[in-house]
N, C-alpha and C. Protein backbone atom coordinates (compact mmCIF):
# COMPACT_ATOMS: atom_id res chain seq x y z
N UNK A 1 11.34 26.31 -0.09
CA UNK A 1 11.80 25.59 -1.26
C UNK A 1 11.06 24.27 -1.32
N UNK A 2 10.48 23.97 -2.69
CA UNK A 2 9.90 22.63 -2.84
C UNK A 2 11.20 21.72 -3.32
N UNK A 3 10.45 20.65 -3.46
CA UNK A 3 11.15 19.39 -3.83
C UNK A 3 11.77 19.53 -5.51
N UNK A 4 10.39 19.84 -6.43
CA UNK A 4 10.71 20.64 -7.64
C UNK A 4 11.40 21.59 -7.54
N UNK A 5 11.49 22.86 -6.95
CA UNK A 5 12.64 23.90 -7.28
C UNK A 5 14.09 23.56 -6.85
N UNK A 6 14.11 22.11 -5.99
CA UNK A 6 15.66 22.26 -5.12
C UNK A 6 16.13 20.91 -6.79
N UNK A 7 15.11 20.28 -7.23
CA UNK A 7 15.72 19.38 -8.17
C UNK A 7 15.83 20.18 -9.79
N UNK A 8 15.29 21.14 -9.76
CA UNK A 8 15.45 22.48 -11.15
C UNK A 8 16.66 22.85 -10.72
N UNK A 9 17.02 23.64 -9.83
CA UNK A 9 18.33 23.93 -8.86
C UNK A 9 19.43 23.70 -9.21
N UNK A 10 18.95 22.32 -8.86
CA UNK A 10 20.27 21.38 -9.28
C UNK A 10 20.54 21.17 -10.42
N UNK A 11 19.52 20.64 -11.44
CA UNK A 11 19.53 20.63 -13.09
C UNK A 11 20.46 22.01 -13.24
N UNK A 12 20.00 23.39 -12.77
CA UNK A 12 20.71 24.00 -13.38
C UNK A 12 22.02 24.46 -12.83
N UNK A 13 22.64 23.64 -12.01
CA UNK A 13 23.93 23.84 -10.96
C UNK A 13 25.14 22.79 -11.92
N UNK A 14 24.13 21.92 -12.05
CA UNK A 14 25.12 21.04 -13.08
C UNK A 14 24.78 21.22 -14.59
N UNK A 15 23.99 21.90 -15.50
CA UNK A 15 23.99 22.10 -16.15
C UNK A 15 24.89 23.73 -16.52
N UNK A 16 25.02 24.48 -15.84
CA UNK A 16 26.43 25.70 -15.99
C UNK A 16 27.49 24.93 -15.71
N UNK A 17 27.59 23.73 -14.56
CA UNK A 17 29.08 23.20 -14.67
C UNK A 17 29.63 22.56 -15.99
N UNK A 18 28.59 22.31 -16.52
CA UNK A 18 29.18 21.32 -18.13
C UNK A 18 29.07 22.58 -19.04
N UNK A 19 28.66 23.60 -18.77
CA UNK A 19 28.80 24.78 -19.91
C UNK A 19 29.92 25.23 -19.77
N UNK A 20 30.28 25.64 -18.52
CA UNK A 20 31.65 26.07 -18.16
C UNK A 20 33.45 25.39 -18.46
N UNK A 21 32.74 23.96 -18.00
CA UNK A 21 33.81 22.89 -18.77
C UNK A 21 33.85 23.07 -19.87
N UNK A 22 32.85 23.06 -21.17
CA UNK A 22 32.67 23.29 -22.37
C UNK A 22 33.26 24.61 -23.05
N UNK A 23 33.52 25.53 -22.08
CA UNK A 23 34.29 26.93 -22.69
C UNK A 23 35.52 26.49 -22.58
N UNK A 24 36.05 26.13 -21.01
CA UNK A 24 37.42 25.59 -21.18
C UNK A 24 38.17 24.61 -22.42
N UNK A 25 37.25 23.41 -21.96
CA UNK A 25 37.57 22.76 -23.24
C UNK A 25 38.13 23.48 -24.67
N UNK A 26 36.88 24.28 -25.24
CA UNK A 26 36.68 24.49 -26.49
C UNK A 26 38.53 25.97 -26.37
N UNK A 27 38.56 26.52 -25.35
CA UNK A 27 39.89 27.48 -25.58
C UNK A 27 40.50 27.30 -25.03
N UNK A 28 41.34 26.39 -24.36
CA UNK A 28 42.32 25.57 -24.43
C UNK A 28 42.76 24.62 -24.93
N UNK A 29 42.75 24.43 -26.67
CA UNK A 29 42.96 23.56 -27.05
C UNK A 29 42.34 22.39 -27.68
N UNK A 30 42.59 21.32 -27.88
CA UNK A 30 41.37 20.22 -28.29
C UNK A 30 40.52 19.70 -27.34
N UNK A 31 39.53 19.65 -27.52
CA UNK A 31 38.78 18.92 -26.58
C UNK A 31 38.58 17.35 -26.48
N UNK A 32 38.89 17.16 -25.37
CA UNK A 32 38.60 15.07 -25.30
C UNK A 32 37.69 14.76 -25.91
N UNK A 33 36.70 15.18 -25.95
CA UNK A 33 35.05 14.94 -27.23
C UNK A 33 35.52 15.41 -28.14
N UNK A 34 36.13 16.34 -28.73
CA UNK A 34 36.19 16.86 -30.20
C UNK A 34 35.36 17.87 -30.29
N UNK A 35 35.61 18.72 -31.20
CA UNK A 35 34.69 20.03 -31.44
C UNK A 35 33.27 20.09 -31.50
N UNK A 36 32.86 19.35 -32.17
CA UNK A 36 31.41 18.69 -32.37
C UNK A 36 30.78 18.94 -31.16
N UNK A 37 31.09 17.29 -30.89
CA UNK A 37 30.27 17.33 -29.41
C UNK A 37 30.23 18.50 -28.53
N UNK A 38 31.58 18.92 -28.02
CA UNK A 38 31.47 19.77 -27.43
C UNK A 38 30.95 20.99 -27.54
N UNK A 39 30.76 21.38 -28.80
CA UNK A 39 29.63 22.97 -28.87
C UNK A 39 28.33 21.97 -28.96
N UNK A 40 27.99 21.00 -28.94
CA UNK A 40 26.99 20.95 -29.09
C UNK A 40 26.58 20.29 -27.78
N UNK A 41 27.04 19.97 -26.32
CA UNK A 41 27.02 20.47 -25.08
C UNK A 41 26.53 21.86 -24.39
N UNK A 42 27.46 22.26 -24.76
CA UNK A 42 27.42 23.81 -24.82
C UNK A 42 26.03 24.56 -25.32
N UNK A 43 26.07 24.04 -26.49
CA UNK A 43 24.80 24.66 -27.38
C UNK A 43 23.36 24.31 -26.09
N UNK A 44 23.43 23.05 -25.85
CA UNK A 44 22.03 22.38 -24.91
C UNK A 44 22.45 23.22 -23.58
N UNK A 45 23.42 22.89 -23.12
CA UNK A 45 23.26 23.18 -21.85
C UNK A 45 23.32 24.80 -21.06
N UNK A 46 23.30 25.55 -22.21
CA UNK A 46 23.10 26.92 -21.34
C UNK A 46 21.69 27.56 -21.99
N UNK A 47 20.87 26.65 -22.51
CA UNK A 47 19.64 26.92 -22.67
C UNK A 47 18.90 26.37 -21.43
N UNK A 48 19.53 25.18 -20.81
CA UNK A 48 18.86 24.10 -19.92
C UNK A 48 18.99 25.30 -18.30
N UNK A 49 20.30 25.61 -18.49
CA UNK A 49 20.77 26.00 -17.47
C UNK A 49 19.71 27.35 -16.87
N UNK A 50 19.79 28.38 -17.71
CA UNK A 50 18.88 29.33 -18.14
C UNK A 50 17.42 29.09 -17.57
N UNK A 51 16.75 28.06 -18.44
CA UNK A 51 15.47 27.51 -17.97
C UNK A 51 14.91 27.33 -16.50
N UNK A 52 15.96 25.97 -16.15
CA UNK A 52 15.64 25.54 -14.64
C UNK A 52 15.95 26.35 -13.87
N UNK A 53 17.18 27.19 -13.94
CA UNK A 53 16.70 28.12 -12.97
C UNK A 53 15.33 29.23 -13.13
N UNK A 54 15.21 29.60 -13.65
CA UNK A 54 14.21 30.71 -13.80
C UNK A 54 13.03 29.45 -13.29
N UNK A 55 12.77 28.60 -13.69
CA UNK A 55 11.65 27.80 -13.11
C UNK A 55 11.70 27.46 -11.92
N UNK A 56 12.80 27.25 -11.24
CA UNK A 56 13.47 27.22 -9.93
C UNK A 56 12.95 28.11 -9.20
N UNK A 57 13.04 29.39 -9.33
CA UNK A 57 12.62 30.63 -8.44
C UNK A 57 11.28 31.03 -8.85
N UNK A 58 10.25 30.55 -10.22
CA UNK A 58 9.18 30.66 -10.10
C UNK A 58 8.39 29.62 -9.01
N UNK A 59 8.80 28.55 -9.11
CA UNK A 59 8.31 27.73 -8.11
C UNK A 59 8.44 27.49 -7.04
N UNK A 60 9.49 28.19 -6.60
CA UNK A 60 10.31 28.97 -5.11
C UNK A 60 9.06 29.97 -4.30
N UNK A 61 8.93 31.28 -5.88
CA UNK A 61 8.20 32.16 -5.12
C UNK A 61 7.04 32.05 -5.23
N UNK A 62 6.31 30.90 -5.71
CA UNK A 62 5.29 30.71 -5.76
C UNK A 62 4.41 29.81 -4.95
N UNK A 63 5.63 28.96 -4.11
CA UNK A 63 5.53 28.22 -3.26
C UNK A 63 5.49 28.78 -1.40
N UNK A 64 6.48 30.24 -1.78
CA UNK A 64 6.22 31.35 -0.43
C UNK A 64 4.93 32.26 -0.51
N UNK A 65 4.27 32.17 -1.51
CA UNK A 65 3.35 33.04 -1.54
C UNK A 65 2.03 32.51 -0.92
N UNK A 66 1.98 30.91 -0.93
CA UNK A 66 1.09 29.80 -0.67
C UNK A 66 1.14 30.06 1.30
């Protein structure tokens, strides 16, 4: 593991935790941000989440192959 894949990693460790909050939020009720914001959390962050990882394990296995 490089320095880049353990900090993608992480981008995307905390970027599913705020997506996940963001489902709760949004069906249970009102959300402390309001509807808005909150899909639009949601909306960013499971594209982000998605990303860094997959870049995560390209640069993982590209870094074992070295």
């Amino acid at each position: 593991m490089t320095p880049k894949s353990a900090i993608l990693l992480l981008l995307a460790c905390v970027s599913a935790i705020a997506a996940v909050g963001c489902v709760f939020e949004l069906s249970y009720g009102e959300p402390d941000l309001g509807f808005g914001t909150t899909q639009l959390i949601l909306a960013g962050s499971v594209p982000v989440t998605v990303i860094s990882f997959v870049l995560a394990v390209m640069d993982a296995r590209r870094a074992n192959q070295e």
